[in-house]
Structure formats: C-alpha cells, structure tokens
C-alpha atoms as a PDB file:
ATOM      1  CA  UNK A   1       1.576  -3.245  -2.839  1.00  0.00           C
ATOM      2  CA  UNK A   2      -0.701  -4.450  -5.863  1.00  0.00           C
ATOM      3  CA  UNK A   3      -0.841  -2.605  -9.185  1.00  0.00           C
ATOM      4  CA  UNK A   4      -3.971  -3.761 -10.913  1.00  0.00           C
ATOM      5  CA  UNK A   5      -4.092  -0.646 -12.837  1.00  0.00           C
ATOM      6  CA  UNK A   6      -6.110  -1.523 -15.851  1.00  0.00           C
ATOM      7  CA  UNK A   7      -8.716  -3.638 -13.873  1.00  0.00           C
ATOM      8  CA  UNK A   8      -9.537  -0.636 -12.261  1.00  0.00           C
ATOM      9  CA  UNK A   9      -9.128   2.348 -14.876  1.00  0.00           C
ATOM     10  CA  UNK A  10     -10.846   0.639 -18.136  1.00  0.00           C
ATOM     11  CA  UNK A  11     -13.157  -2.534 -17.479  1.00  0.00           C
ATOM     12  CA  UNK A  12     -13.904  -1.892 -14.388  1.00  0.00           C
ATOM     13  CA  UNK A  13     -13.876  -5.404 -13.581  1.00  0.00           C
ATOM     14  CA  UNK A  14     -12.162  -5.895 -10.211  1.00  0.00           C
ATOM     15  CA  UNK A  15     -14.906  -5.849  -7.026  1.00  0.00           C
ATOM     16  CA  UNK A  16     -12.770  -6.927  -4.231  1.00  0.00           C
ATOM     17  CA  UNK A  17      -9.781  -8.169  -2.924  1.00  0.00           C
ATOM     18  CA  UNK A  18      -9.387 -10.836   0.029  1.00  0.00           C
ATOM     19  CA  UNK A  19      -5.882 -10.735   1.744  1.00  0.00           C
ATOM     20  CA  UNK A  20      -4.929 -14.452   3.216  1.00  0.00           C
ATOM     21  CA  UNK A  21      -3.425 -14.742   6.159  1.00  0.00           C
ATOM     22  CA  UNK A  22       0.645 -15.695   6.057  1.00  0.00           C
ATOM     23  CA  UNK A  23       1.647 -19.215   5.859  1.00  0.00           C
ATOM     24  CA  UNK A  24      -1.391 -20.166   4.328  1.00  0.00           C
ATOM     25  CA  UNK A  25       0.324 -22.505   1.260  1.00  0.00           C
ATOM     26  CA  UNK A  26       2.395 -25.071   1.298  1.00  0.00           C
ATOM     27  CA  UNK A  27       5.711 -23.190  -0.699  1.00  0.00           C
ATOM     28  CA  UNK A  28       5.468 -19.753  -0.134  1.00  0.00           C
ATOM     29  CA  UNK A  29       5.291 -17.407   3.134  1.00  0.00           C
ATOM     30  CA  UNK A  30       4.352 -13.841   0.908  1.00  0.00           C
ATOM     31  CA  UNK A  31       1.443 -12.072   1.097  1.00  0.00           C
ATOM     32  CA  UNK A  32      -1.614 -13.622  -0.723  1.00  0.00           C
ATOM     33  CA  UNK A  33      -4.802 -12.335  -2.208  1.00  0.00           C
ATOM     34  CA  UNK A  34      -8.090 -13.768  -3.538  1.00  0.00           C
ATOM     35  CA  UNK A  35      -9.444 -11.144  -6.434  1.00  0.00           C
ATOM     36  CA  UNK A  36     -12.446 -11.416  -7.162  1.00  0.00           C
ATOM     37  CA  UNK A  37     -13.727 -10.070 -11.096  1.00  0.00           C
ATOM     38  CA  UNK A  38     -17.144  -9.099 -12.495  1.00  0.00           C
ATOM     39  CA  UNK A  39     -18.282  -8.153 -15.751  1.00  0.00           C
ATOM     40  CA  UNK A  40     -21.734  -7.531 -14.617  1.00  0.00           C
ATOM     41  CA  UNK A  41     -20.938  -5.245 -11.381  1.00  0.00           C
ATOM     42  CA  UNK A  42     -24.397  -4.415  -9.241  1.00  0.00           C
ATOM     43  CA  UNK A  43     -25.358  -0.914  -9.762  1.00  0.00           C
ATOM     44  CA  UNK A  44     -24.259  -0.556  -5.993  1.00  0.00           C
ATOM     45  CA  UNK A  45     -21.012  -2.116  -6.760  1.00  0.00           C
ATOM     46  CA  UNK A  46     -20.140   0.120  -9.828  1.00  0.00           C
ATOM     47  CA  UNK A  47     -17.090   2.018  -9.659  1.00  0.00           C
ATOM     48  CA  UNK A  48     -16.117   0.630  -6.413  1.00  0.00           C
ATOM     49  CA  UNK A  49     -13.676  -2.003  -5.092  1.00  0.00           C
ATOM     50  CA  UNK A  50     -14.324  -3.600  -1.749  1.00  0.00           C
ATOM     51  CA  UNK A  51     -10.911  -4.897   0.424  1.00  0.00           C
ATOM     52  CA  UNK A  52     -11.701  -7.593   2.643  1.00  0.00           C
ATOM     53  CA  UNK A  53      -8.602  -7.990   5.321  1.00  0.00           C
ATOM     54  CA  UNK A  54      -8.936 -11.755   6.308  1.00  0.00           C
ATOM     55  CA  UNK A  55      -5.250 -12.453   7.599  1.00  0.00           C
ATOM     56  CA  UNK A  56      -6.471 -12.127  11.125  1.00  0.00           C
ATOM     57  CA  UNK A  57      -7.254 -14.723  13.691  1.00  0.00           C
ATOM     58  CA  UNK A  58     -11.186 -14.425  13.368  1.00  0.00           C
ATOM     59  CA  UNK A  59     -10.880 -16.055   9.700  1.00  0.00           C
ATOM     60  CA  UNK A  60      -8.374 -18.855  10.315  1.00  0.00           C
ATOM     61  CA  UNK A  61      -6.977 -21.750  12.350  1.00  0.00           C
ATOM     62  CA  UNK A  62      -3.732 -22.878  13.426  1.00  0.00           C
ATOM     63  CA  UNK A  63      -3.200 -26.433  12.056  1.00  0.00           C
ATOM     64  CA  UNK A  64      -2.268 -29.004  14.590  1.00  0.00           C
ATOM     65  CA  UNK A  65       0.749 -30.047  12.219  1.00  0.00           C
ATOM     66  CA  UNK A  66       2.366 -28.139   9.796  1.00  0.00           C
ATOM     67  CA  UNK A  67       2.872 -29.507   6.385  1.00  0.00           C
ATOM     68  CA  UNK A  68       5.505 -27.694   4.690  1.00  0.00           C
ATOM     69  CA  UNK A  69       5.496 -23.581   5.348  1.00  0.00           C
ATOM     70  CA  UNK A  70       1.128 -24.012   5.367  1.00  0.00           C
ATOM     71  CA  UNK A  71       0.577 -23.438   9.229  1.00  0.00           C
ATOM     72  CA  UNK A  72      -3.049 -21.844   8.991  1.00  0.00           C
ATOM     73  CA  UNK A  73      -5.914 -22.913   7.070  1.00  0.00           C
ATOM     74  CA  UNK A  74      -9.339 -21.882   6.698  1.00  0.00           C
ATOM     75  CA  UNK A  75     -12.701 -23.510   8.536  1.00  0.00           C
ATOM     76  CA  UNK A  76     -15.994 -23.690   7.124  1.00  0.00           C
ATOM     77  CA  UNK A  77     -16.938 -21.116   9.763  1.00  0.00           C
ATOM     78  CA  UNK A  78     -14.514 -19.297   8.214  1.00  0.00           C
ATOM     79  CA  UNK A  79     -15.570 -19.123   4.808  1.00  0.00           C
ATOM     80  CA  UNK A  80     -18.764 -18.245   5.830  1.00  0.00           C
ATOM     81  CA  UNK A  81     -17.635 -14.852   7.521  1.00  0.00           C
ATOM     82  CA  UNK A  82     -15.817 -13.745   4.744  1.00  0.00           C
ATOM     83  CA  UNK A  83     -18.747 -14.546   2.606  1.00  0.00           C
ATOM     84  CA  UNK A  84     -21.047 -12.335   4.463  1.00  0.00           C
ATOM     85  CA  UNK A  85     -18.448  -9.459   4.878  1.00  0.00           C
ATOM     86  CA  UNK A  86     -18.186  -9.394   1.046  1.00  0.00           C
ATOM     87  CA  UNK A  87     -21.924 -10.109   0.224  1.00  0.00           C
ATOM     88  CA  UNK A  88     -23.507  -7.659   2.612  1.00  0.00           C
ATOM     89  CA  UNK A  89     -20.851  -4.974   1.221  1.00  0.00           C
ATOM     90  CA  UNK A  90     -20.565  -2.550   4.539  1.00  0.00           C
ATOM     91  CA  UNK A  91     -17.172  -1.143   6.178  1.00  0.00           C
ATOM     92  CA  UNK A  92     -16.224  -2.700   9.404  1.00  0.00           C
ATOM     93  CA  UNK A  93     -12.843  -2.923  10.784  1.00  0.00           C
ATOM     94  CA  UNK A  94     -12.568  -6.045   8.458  1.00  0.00           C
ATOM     95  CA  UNK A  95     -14.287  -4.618   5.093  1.00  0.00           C
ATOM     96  CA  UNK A  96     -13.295  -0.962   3.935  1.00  0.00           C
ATOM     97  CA  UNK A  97     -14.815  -0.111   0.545  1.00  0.00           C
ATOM     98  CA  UNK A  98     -13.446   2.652  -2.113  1.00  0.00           C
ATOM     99  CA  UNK A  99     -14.282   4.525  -5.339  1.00  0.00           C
ATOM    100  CA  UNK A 100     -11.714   3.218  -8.378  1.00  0.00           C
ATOM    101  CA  UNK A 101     -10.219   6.451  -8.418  1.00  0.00           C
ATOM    102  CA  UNK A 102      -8.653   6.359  -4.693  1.00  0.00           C
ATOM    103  CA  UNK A 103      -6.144   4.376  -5.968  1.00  0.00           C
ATOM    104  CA  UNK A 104      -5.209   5.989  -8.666  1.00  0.00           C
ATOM    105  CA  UNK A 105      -2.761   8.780  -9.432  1.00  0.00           C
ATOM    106  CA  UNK A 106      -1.219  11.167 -12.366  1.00  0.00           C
ATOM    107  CA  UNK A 107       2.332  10.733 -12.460  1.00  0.00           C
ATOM    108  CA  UNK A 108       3.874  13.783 -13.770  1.00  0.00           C
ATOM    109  CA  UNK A 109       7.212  15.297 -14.934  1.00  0.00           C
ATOM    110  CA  UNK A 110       8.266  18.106 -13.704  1.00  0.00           C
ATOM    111  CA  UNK A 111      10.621  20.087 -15.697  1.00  0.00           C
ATOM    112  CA  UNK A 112      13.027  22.729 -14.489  1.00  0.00           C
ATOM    113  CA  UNK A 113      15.146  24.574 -17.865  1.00  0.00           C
ATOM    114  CA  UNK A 114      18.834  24.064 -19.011  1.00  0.00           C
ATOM    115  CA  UNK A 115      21.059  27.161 -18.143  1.00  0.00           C
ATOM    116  CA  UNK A 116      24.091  27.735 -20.190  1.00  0.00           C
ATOM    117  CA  UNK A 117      27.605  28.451 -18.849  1.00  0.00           C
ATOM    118  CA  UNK A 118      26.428  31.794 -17.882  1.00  0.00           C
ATOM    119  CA  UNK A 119      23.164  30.599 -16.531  1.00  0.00           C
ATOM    120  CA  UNK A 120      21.326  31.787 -18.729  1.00  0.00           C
ATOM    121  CA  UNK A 121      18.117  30.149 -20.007  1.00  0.00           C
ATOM    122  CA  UNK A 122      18.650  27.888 -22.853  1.00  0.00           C
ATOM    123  CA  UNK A 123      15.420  28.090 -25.450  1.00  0.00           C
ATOM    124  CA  UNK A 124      14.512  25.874 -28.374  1.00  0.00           C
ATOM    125  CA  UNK A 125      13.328  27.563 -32.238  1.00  0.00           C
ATOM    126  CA  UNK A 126       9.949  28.424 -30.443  1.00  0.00           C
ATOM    127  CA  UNK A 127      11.749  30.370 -28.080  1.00  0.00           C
ATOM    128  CA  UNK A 128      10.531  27.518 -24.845  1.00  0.00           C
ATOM    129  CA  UNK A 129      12.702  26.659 -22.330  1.00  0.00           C
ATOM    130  CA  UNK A 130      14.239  23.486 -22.592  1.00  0.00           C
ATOM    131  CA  UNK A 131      13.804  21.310 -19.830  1.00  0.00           C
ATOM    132  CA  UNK A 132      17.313  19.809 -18.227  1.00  0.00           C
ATOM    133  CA  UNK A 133      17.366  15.702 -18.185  1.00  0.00           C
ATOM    134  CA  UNK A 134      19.793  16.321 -15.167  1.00  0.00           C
ATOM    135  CA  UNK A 135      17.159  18.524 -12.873  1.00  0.00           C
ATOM    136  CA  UNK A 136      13.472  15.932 -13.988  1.00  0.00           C
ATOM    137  CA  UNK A 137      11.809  14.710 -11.481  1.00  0.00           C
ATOM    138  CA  UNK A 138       8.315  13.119 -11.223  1.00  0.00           C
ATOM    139  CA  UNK A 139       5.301  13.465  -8.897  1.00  0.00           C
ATOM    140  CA  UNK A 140       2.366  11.407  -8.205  1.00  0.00           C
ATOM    141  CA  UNK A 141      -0.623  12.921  -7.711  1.00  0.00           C
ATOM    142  CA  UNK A 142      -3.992  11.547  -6.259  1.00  0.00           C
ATOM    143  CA  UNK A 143      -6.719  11.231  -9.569  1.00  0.00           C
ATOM    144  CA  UNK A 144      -9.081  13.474  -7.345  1.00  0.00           C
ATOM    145  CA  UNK A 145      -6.528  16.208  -6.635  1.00  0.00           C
ATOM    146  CA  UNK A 146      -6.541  18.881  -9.402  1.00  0.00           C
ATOM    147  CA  UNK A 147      -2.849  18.504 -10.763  1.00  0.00           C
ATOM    148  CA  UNK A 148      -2.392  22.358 -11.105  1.00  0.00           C
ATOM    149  CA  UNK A 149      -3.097  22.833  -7.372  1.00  0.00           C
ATOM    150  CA  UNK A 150      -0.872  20.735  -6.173  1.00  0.00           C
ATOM    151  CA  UNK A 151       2.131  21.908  -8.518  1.00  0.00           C
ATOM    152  CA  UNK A 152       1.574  25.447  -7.343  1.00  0.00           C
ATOM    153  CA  UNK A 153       1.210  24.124  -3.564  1.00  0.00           C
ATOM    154  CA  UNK A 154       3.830  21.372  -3.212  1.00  0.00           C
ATOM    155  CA  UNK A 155       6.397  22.580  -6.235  1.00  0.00           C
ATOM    156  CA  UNK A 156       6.491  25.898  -7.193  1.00  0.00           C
ATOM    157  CA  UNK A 157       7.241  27.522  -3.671  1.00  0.00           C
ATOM    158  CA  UNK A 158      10.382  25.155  -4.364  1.00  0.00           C
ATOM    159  CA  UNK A 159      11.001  25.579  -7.777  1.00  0.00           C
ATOM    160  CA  UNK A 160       9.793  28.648  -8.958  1.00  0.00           C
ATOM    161  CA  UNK A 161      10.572  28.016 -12.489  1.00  0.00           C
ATOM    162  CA  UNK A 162       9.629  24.528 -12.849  1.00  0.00           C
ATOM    163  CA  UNK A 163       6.351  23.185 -15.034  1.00  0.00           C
ATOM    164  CA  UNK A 164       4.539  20.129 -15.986  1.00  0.00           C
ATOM    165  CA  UNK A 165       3.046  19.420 -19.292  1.00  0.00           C
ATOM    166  CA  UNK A 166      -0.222  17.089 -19.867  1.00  0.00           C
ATOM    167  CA  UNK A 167       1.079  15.131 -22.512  1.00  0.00           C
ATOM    168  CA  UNK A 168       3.924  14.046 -20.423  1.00  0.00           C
ATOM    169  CA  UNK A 169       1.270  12.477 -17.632  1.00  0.00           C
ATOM    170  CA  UNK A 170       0.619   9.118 -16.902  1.00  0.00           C
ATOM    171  CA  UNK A 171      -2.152   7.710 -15.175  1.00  0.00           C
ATOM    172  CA  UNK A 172      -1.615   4.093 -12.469  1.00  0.00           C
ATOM    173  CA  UNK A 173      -2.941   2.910  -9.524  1.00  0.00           C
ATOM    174  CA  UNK A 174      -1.738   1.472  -6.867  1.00  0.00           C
ATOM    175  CA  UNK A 175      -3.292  -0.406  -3.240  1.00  0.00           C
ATOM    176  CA  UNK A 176      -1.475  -0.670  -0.641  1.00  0.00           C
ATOM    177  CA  UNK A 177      -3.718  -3.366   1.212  1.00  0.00           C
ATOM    178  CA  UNK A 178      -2.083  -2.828   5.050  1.00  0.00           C
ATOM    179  CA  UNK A 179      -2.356   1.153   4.838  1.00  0.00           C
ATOM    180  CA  UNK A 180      -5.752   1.097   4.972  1.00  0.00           C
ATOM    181  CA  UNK A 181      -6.249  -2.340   8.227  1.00  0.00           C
ATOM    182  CA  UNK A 182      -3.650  -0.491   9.924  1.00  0.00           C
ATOM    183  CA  UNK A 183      -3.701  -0.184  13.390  1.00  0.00           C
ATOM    184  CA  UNK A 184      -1.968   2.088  15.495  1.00  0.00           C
ATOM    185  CA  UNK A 185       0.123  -0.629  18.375  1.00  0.00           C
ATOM    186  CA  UNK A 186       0.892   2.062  20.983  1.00  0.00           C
ATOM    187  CA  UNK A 187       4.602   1.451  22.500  1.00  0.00           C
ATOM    188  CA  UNK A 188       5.532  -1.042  25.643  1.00  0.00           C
ATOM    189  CA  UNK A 189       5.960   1.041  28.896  1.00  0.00           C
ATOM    190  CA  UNK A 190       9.445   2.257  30.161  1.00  0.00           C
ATOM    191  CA  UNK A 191       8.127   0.116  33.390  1.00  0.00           C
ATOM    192  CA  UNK A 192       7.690  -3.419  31.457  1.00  0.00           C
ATOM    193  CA  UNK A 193      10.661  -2.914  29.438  1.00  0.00           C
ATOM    194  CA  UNK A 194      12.919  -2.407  32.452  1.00  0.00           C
ATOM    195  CA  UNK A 195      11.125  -5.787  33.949  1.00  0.00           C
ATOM    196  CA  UNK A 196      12.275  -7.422  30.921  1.00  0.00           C
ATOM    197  CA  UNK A 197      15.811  -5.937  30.979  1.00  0.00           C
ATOM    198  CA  UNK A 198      16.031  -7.512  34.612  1.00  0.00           C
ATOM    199  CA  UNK A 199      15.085 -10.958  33.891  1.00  0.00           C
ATOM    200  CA  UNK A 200      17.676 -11.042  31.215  1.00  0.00           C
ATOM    201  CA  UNK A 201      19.857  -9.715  32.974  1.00  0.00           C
ATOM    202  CA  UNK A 202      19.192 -12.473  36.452  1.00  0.00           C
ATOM    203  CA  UNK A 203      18.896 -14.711  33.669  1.00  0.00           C
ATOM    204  CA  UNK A 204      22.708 -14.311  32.444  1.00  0.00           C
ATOM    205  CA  UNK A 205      24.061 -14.052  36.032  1.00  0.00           C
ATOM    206  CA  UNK A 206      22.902 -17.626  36.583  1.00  0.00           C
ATOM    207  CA  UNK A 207      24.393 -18.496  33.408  1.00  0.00           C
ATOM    208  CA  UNK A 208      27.652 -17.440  34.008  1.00  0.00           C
ATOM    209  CA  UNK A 209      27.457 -18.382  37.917  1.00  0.00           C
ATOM    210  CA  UNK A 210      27.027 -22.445  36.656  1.00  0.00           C
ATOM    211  CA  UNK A 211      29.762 -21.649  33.624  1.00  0.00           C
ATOM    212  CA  UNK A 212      32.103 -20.301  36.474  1.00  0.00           C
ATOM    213  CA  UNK A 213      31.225 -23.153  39.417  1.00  0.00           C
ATOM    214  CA  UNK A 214      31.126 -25.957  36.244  1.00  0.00           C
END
C-alpha cells in the first residue's frame, strides 16, 4: 500500500509508478517501486497518475547466479518495454491509468451522543448533543462519493442518531498497486487435487515400506 498523499492532492507532481519485480536488490525481498515526478505534466498527463505493473516475467530475467537475495534483473529489452508502456500512456493489462482523485478519500468521524444514567441525551450550553469518545468511529469515503450520501446510505440505517461534521474531515490517499493487476486464479480441480493426494500418499508408503525392511 503507498500513501503519497501530498504528491497527489497539492503539486500534482507524481505521473507514474513502476512496481519491480521481487528479489530484484541485493538486501531486501519487499515490494519495490520506481516513481516517477514532473513539474511540467503534459496537458494529457494532468491530473492523472499512470501505474505501470512490471513485476511480471515479460519485464525481467532470472539471473543464472544469484548474488545475495537479487535473483531477477532487468534486460535492455526490458527497459525498452516499460519505456514504451509509460511513453505511449494507454491501459493494457500492464498500464492502467487514473484521475488523482481515485485514490483519495475523506476520512470522517462519526459521532453518536453521550446518554446519561437514564439514557438520556447529554447536551452542551448550545443545547448539541455531545458526541461519546467511547461510541467514535471513522469512515473513509471515496473523494468522488458525496459524503452525505453515503452517511445516510451506509450509517444512518445503523445508527440513526449518529452525524459527521466537516471540520472534523480529513482528506488522504492511498494505492493499493496489486488491487488494480489483480487477476482472478480460478481454484485447482477436486480431480487434480485427489491425484496429488495419491502420490503423496504412494509416496509415504514407500517410505515407510524401506524404514520398516531397513
């Protein structure tokens, strides 16, 4: 998950991220990423960020010999396709490209009030609930949702008596690079698993045949 919220929300600097494939450095097996920052975006590119997925086989080789945790490393070939992906800006299943504000969200408070012993609302000197620390919660909501919407949609059926105030709301973005590469992997058949079951299982009757004849 990356978190370059004010890349996004204020400069509008960031125009794509490149995800590395794993084991590509020498000390570290985590998720990499190349970003790539421009202070002179192309009107096409305004407003946008562009998420190249090259992790995949197509954009890397396996090394003959390992040196250290590096096991992959990147061709000339390579650095050509990942070159053209970002310069000729389309969506493939390698290049998806989204407004700034896809990633973002409001995060808001919601407030349910404090009920005396006798549950009874407790108000302040304006005569306004006051909200109880013990019942907050917070919601995110997605920047091109209309925040009122989705409190009377996802909260209010729930908490009738619940509300959210503006000041309160904070604005952050997140990507979550895999969500949007991710490919459904349907499950094995019952048919191949069983196969496998049996050769484990002939495999471990041979094992303790020799233990039992050693």
């Amino acid at each position: 998950m990356l978190n370059p919220s004010p890349l996004l929300h204020v400069t509008d600097l960031l125009e794509s991220i490149v995800a590395l494939p794993n084991d590509m450095f020498y000390i570290t097996g985590i998720p990499t990423y190349i970003f790539l920052f421009n202070n002179r975006k192309a009107t096409k590119r305004k407003g946008k960020v562009q998420l190249i997925n090259a992790t995949t086989e197509a954009f890397s080789s396996k090394m003959r010999k390992s040196l250290g945790k590096k096991r992959v490393e990147y061709l000339p070939e390579h650095i050509a396709k990942i070159e053209a992906l970002y310069f000729n800006l389309e969506e493939n299943e390698y290049s998806k490209i989204f407004d700034n504000e896809d990633f973002g969200y409001a995060k808001i408070t919601v407030n349910r009030p404090l009920r005396d012993e006798k549950g009874k609302i407790v108000t302040d000197s304006k005569g306004k609930p006051k909200p109880d620390p013990k019942l907050k919660d917070t919601e995110n909501i997605p920047l091109k949702e209309d925040i009122q919407d989705f409190f009377e949609r996802e909260v209010l059926p729930f908490a009738p008596d619940a509300w959210w105030d503006k000041k309160d709301t904070k604005i952050g973005y997140e990507i979550h690079f895999a969500k949007y590469f991710y490919k459904h992997q349907p499950p094995r058949s019952l048919t191949e698993i069983a196969k496998d079951i049996l050769a484990i299982e002939h495999e471990i009757d041979g094992l303790l045949k020799e233990i039992i004849e050693a």
